[in-house]
Every structure is written in structure tokens, then in C-alpha cells.
C-alpha atoms as a PDB file:
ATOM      1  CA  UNK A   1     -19.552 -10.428  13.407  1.00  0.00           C
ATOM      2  CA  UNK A   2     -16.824  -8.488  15.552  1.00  0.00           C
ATOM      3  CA  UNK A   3     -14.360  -9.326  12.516  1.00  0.00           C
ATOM      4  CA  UNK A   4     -16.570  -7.311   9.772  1.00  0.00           C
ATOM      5  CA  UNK A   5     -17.310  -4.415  11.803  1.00  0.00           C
ATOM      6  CA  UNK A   6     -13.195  -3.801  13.144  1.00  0.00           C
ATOM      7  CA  UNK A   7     -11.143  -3.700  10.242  1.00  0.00           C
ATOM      8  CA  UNK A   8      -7.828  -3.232  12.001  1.00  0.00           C
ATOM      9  CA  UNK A   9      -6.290  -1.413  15.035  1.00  0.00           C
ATOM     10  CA  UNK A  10      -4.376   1.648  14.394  1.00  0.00           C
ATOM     11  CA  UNK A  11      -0.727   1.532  15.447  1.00  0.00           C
ATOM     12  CA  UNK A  12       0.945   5.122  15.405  1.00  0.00           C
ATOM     13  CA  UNK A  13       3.070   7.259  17.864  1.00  0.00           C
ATOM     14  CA  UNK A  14      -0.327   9.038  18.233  1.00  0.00           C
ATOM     15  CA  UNK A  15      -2.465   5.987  19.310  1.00  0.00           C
ATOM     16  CA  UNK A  16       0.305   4.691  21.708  1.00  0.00           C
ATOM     17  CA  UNK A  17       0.472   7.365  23.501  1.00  0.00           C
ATOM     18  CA  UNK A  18      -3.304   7.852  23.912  1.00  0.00           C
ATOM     19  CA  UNK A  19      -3.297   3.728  25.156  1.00  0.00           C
ATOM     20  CA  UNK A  20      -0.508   4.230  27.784  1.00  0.00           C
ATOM     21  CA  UNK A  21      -1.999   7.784  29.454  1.00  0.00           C
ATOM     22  CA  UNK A  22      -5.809   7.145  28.763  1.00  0.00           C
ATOM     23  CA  UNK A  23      -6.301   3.741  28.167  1.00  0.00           C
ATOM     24  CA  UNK A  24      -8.068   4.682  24.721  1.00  0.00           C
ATOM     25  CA  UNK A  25      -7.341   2.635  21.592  1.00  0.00           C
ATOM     26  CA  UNK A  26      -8.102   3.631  17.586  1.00  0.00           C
ATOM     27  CA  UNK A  27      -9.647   1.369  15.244  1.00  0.00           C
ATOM     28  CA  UNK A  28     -10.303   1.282  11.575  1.00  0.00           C
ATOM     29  CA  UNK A  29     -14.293   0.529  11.543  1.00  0.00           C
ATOM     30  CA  UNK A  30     -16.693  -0.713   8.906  1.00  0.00           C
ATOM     31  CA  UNK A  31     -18.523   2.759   7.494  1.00  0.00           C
ATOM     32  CA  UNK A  32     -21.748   1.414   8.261  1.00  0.00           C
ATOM     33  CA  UNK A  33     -21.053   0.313  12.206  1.00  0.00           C
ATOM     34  CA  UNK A  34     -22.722   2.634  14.848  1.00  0.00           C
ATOM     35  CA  UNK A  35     -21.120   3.167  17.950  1.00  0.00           C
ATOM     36  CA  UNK A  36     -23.214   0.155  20.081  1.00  0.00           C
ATOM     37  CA  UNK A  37     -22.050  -2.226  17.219  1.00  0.00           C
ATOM     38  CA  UNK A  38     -18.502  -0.735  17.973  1.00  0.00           C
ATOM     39  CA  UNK A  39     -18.859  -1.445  21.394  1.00  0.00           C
ATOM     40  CA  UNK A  40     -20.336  -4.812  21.659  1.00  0.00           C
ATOM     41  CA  UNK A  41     -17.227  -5.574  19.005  1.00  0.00           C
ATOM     42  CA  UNK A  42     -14.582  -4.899  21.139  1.00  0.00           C
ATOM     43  CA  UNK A  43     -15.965  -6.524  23.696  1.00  0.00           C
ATOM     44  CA  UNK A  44     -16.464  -9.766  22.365  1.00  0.00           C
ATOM     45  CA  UNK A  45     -13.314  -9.585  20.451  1.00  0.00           C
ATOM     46  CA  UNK A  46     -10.829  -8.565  23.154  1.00  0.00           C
ATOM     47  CA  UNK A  47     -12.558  -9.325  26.370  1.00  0.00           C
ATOM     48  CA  UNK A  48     -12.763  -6.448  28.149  1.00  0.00           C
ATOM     49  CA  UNK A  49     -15.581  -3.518  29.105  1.00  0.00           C
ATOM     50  CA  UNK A  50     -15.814  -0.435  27.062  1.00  0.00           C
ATOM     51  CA  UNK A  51     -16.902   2.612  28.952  1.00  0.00           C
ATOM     52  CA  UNK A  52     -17.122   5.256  25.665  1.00  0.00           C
ATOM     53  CA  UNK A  53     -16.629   5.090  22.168  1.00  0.00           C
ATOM     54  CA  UNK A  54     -16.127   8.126  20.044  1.00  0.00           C
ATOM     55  CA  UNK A  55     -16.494   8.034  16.111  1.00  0.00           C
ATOM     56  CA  UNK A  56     -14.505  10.286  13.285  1.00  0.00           C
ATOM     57  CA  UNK A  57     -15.246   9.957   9.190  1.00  0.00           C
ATOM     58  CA  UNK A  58     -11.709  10.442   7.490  1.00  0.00           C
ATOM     59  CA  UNK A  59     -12.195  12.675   4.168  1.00  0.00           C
ATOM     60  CA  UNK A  60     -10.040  10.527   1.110  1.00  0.00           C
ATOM     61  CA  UNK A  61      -7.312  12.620   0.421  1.00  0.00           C
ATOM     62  CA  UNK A  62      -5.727  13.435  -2.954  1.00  0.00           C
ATOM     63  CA  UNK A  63      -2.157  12.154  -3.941  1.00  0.00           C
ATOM     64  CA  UNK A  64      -0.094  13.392  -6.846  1.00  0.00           C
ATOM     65  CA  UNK A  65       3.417  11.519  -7.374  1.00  0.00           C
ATOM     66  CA  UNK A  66       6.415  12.459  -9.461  1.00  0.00           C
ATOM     67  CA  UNK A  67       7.714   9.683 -11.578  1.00  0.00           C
ATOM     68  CA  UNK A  68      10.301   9.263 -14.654  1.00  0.00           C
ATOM     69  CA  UNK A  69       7.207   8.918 -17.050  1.00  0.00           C
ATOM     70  CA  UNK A  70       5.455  11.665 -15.724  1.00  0.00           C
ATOM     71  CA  UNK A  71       2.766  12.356 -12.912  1.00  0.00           C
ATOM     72  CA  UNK A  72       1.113  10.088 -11.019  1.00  0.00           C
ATOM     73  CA  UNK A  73      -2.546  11.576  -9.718  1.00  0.00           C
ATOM     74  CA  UNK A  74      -4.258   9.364  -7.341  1.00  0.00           C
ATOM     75  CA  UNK A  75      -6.449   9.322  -4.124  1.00  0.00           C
ATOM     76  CA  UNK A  76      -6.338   7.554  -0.727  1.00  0.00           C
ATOM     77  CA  UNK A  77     -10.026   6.556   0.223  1.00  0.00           C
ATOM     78  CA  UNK A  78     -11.894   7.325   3.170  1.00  0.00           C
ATOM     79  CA  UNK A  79     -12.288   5.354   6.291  1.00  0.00           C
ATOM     80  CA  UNK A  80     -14.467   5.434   9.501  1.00  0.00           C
ATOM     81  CA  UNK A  81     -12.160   5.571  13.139  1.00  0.00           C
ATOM     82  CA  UNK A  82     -13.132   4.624  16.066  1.00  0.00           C
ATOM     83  CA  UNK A  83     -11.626   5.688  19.501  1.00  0.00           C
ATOM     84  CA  UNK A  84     -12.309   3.514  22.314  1.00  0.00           C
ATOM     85  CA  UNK A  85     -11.943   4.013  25.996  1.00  0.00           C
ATOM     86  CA  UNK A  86     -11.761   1.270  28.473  1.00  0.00           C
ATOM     87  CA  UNK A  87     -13.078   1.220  31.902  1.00  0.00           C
ATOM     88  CA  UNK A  88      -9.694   1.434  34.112  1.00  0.00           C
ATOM     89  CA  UNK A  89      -7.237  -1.168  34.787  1.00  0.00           C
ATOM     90  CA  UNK A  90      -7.591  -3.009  31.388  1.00  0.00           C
ATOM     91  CA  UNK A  91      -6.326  -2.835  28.367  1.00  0.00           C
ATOM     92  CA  UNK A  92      -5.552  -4.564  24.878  1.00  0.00           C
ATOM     93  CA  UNK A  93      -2.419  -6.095  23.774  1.00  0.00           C
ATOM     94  CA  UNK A  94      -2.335  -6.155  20.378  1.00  0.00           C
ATOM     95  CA  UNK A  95       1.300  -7.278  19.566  1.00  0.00           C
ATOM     96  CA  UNK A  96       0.661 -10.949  21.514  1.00  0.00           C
ATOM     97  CA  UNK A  97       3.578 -12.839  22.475  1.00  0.00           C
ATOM     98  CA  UNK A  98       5.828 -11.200  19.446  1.00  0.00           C
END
């Protein structure tokens, strides 16, 4: 269940820096997942105790490309985040043993 509600963590300068001062971590989340469904995810999945989870809807965004056979018009779809906060002391290792 934990597996079809997170789609993937987010890795970016952004999210690493909110992990290291906060302790918060972004996910990519199923559209359809409420926040408890968020919460009881992580926590089975990773082990630890949430304390708050905050959602965001991402608008799709419009793409145009320039190519030799002319341009390109596409879209990026949209995607439900999820920030997570963790009570303190713990946190998530993502990256394993790499």
C-alpha cells in the first residue's frame, strides 16, 4: 500500500537543504492520497514517526523545444508533493549504503 501512494522522493538542492536544517523531506504522492494516507506511508515504509505533513498540487507546465525539423510543443504533467516533517532526532536515508 505505502508503494502506490509514494511515488518517489524528491532529490534537489532545495529538498536537501530542508532535510539537514528541518528534518523535512519531499515526496512525489499519488493525486488521490490525503495527508493521513501520507502519513501512515512513511511510516510504515521508512520506520520512523511523522509529526506534520503538508500537501502542494503542481500545475503541468507547457514546453516548447527548438529542433532541426521545426518546433517541438509539449507539456510536463502535474503531480501531487508532499512535505514531511519528522519528529526530531530521525531521519531518512534514502541513498542506502551507495
Amino acid at each position: 500500500m505505502a508503494k502506490e501512494i509514494l511515488v518517489k522522493p524528491i532529490i534537489s538542492e532545495k529538498s536537501e537543504t530542508l532535510s539537514d536544517t528541518l528534518g523535512q523531506y519531499s515526496f512525489v504522492v499519488n493525486k488521490m492520497a490525503n495527508k493521513v494516507e501520507i502519513r501512515k506511508a512513511v511510516e510504515e515504509m521508512y520506520n520512523v514517526s511523522v509529526e506534520a505533513v503538508n500537501t502542494a498540487t503542481m500545475p503541468s507546465k507547457s514546453k516548447v523545444r527548438n529542433t532541426k525539423s521545426g518546433i517541438i510543443r509539449g507539456s510536463v504533467s502535474s503531480f501531487k508533493k508532499a512535505i514531511v516533517t519528522l519528529s526530531e532526532g530521525e531521519s531518512i536515508d534514502f541513498f542506502g549504503d551507495i
